[in-house]
Protein backbone atom coordinates (compact mmCIF):
# COMPACT_ATOMS: atom_id res chain seq x y z
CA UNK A 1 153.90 -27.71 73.32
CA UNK A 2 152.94 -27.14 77.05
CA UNK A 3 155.73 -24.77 78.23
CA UNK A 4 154.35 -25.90 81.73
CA UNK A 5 156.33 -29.32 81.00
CA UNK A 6 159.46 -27.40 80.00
CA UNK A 7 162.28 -27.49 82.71
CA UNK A 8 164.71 -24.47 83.24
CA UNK A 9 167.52 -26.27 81.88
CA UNK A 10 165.83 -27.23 78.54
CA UNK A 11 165.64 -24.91 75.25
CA UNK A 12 162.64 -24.51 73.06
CA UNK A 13 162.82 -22.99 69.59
CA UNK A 14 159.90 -22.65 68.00
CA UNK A 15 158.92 -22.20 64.32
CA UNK A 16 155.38 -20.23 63.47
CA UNK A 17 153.53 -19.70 60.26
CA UNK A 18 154.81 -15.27 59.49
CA UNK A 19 151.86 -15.33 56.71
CA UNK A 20 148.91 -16.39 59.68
CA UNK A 21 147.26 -13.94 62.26
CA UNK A 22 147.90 -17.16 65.11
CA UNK A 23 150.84 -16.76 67.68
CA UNK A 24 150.68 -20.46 67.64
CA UNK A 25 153.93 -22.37 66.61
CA UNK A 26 153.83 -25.26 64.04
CA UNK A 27 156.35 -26.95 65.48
CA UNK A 28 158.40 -26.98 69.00
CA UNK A 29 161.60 -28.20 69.16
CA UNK A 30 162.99 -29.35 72.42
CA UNK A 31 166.63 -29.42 73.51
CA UNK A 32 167.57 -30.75 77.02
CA UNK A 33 170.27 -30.26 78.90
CA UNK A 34 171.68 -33.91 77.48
CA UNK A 35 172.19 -31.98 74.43
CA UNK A 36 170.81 -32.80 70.63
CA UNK A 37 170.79 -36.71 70.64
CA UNK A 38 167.84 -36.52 72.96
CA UNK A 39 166.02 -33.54 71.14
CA UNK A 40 162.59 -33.95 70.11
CA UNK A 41 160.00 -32.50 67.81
CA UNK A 42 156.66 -31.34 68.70
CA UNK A 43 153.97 -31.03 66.06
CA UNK A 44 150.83 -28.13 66.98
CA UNK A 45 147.70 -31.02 67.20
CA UNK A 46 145.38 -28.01 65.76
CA UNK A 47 147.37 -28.54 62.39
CA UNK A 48 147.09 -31.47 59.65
CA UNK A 49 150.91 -31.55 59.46
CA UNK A 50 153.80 -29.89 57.63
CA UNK A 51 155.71 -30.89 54.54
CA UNK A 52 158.83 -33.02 54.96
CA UNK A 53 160.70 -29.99 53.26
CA UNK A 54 159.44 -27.89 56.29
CA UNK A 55 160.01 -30.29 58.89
CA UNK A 56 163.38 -30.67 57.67
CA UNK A 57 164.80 -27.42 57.34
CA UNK A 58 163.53 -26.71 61.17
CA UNK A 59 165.05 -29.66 62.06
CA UNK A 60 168.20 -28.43 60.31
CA UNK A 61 168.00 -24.85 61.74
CA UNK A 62 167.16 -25.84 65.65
CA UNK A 63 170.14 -28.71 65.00
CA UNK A 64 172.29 -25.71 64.03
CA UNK A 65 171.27 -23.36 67.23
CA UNK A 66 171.68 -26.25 69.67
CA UNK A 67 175.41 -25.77 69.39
């Protein structure tokens, strides 16, 4: 995620691995100011990928903190 492309009316919740030493998140979430239906998910390009369980619950917990 390149907070440079973030605008002030957008909210970013990020999720980050507690058990590694990088401040890097492994995924980004994006919420504009048109609310959830136009969210989207970032994914860090230095990673492989996640599990579906992990993508899923982050979905599930940003979904729930978008209001």
């Amino acid at each position: 995620m390149d907070f440079d492309d973030v605008t002030s009316d957008e909210r970013v919740i990020e999720f980050r691995d507690p058990d590694s030493s990088s401040q890097e998140s492994l995924i980004a979430v994006v919420i504009p100011h048109d609310g959830w239906p136009a969210a989207i998910v970032s994914l860090n390009p230095r990673i492989a990928g996640v599990s579906a369980d992990l993508m899923e619950w982050a979905i599930g917990i940003a979904r729930s903190l978008a209001g």
